[in-house]
Protein backbone atom coordinates (compact mmCIF):
# COMPACT_ATOMS: atom_id res chain seq x y z
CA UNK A 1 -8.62 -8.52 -10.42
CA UNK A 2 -11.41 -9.69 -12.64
CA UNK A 3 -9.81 -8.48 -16.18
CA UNK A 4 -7.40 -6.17 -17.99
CA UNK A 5 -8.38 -3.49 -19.95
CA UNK A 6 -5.28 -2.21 -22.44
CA UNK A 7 -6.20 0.52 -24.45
CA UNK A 8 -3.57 2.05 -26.97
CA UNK A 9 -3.32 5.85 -26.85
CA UNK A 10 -3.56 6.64 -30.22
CA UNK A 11 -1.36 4.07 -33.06
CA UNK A 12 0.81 1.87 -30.89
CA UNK A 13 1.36 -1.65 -32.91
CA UNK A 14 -0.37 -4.53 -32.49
CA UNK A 15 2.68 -7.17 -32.01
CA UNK A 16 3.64 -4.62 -29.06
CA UNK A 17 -0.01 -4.73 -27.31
CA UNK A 18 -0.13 -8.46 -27.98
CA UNK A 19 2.97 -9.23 -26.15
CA UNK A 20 2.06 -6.81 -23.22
CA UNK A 21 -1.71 -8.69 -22.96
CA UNK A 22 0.52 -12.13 -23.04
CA UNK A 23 3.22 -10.64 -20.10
CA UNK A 24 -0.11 -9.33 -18.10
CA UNK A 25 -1.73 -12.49 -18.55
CA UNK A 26 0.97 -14.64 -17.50
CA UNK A 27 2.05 -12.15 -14.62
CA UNK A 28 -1.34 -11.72 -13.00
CA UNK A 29 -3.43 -14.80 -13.98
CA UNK A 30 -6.39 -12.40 -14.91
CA UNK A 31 -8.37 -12.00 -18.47
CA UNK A 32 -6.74 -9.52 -20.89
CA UNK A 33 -8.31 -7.56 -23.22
CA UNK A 34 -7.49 -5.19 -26.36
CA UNK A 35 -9.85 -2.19 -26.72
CA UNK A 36 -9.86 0.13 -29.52
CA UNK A 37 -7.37 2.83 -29.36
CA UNK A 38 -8.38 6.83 -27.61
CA UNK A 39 -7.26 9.76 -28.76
CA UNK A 40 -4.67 11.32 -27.04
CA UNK A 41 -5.62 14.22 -24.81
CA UNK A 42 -4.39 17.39 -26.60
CA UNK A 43 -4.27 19.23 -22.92
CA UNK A 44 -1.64 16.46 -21.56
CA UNK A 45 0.69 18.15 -23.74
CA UNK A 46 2.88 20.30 -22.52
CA UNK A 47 4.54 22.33 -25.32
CA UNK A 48 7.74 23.56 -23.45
CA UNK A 49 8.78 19.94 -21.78
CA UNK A 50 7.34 18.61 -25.70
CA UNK A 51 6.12 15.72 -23.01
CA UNK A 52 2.46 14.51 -22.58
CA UNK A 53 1.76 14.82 -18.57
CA UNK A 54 1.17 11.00 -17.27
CA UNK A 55 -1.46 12.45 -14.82
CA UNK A 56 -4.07 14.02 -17.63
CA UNK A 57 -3.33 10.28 -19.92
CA UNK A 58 -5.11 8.56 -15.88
CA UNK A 59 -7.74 10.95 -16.20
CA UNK A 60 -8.94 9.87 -19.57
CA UNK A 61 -8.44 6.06 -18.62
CA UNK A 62 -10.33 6.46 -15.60
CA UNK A 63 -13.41 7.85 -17.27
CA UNK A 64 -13.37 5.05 -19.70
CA UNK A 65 -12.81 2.39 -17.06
CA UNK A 66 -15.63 0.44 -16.24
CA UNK A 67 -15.03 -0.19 -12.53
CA UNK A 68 -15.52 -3.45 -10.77
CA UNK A 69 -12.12 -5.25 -10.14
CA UNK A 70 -10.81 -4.50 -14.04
CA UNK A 71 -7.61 -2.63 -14.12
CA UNK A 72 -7.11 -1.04 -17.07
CA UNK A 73 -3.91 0.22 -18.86
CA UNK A 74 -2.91 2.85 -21.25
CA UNK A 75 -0.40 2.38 -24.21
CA UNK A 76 1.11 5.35 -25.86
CA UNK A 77 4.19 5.49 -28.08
CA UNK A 78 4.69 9.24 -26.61
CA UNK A 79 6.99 10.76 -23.88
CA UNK A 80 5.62 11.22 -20.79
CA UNK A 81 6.68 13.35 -17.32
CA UNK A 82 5.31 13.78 -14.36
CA UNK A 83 5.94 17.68 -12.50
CA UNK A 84 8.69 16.43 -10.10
CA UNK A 85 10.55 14.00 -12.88
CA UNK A 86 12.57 14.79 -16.11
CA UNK A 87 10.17 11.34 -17.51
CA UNK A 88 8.68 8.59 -16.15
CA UNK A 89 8.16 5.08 -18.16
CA UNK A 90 4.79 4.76 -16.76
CA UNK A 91 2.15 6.16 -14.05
CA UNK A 92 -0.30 4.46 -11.88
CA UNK A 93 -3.69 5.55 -9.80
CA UNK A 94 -4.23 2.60 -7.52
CA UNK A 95 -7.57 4.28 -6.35
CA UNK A 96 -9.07 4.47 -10.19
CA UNK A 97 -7.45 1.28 -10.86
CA UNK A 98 -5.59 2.61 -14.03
CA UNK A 99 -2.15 3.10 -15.03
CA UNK A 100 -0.05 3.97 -18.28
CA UNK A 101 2.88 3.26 -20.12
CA UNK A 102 5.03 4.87 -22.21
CA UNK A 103 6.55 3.22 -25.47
CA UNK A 104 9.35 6.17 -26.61
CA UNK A 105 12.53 5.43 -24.10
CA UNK A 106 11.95 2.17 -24.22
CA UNK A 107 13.64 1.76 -27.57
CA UNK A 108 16.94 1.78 -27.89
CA UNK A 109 16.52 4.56 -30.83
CA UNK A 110 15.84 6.52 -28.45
CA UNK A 111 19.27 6.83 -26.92
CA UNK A 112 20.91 6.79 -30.43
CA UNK A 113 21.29 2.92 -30.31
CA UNK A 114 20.68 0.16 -32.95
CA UNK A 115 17.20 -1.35 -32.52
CA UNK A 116 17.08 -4.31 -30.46
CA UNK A 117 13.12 -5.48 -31.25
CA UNK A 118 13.14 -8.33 -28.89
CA UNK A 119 14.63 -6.04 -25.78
CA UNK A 120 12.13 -3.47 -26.24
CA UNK A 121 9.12 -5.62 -26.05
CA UNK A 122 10.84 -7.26 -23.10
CA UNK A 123 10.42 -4.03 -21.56
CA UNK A 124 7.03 -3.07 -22.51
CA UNK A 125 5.91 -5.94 -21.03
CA UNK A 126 7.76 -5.18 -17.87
CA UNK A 127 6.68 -1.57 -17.33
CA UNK A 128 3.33 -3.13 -18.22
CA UNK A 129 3.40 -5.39 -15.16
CA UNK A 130 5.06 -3.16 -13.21
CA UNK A 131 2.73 -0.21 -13.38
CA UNK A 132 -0.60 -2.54 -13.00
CA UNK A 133 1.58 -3.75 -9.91
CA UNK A 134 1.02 -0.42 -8.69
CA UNK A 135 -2.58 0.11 -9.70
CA UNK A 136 -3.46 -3.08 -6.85
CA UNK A 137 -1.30 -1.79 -4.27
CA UNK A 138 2.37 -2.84 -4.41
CA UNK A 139 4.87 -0.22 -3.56
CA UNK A 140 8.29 -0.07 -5.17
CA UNK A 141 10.54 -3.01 -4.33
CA UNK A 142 14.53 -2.78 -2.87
CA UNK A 143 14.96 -6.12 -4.82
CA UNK A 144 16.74 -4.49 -8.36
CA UNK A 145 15.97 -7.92 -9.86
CA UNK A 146 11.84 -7.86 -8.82
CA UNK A 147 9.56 -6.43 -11.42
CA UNK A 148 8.41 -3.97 -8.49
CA UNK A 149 11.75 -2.19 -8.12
CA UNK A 150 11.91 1.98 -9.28
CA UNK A 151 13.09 2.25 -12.76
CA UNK A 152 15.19 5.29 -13.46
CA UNK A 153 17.08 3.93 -16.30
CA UNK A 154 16.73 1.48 -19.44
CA UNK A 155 19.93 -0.51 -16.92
CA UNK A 156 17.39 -0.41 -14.25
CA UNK A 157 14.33 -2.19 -16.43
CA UNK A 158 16.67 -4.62 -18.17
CA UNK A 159 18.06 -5.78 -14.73
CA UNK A 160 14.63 -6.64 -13.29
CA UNK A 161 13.40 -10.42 -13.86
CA UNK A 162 9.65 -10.58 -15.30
CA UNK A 163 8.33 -10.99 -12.22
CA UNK A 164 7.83 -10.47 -8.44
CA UNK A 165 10.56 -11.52 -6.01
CA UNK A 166 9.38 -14.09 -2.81
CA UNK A 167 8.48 -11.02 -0.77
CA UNK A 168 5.88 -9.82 -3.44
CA UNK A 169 5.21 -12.97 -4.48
CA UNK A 170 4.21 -13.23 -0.92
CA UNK A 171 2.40 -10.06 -1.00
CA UNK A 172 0.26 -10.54 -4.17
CA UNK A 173 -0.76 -13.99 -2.64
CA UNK A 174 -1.96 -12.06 0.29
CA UNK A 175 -4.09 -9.80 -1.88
CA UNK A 176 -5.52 -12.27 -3.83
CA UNK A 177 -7.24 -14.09 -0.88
């Protein structure tokens, strides 16, 4: 991976996309870049879910990826779903080389909780890695603590470490060469 591309969907704050491009950085070793934000497809929307569809956000990164080895990732502070899921947290399209996350569960507002700023970066930043993890190849992980393990919950993010256990440690080396 020659450089990643994080463009915010819309108004997502810059302290958030600054400490995603610093996890990304320090997670894959690559360049990290902040474009200027997109607008947010009006046809991802799905007015009876009141969800944007994770699949139509890919779309509109993939036409605005410039190919090569750059990976680039979508930021939006909007829920997202794919068909088969109540939400997801984020989506990936390892053949486009794109992914996105989603900002709204990730706060503890949310859920009717007091804010916890420092958590929910923590977790932006681990969706973040997690979701370009997908976008070069790695599957999910049995390891709860690994950065590559399913996320169901705001439990199951907060349990993971900020990165890759020994066997996709292992893995990513692998890639790399």
């Amino acid at each position: 991976m020659e450089r990643i591309i994080i463009l915010p969907l819309d108004e997502v704050e810059r302290e958030v996309l600054d400490a995603i491009a610093s996890g990304l950085h320090e997670a894959f070793g690559a360049d990290v870049m902040i474009g200027g934000p997109l607008p947010v497809p009006a046809a991802a929307y799905n007015p009876t879910r009141h969800q944007y569809r994770s699949t139509a956000i890919l779309w509109l990164l993939e036409r605005s990826a410039e190919g090569g080895q750059d990976r680039v990732l979508g930021v939006i502070d909007r829920d997202l779903y794919v068909p088969e899921l109540s939400f997801v947290f984020g989506e990936a399209d390892r053949l486009a080389g794109t992914a996105v996350i989603s900002l709204t569960r990730l706060r503890q507002e949310y859920y009717g909780l007091g804010s916890d700023r420092k958590r929910f970066l923590e977790r932006a930043v681990k969706e973040a890695v997690h979701e370009l993890g997908h976008s070069v190849g790695f599957g999910h992980c049995p390891d709860r603590r690994c950065i590559m393990h399913f996320s169901n919950s705001l439990a199951d993010t907060d349990r993971k470490g900020p990165g890759f256990c020994a066997r996709c440690s292992g893995t990513r080396a692998r890639r790399a060469v």
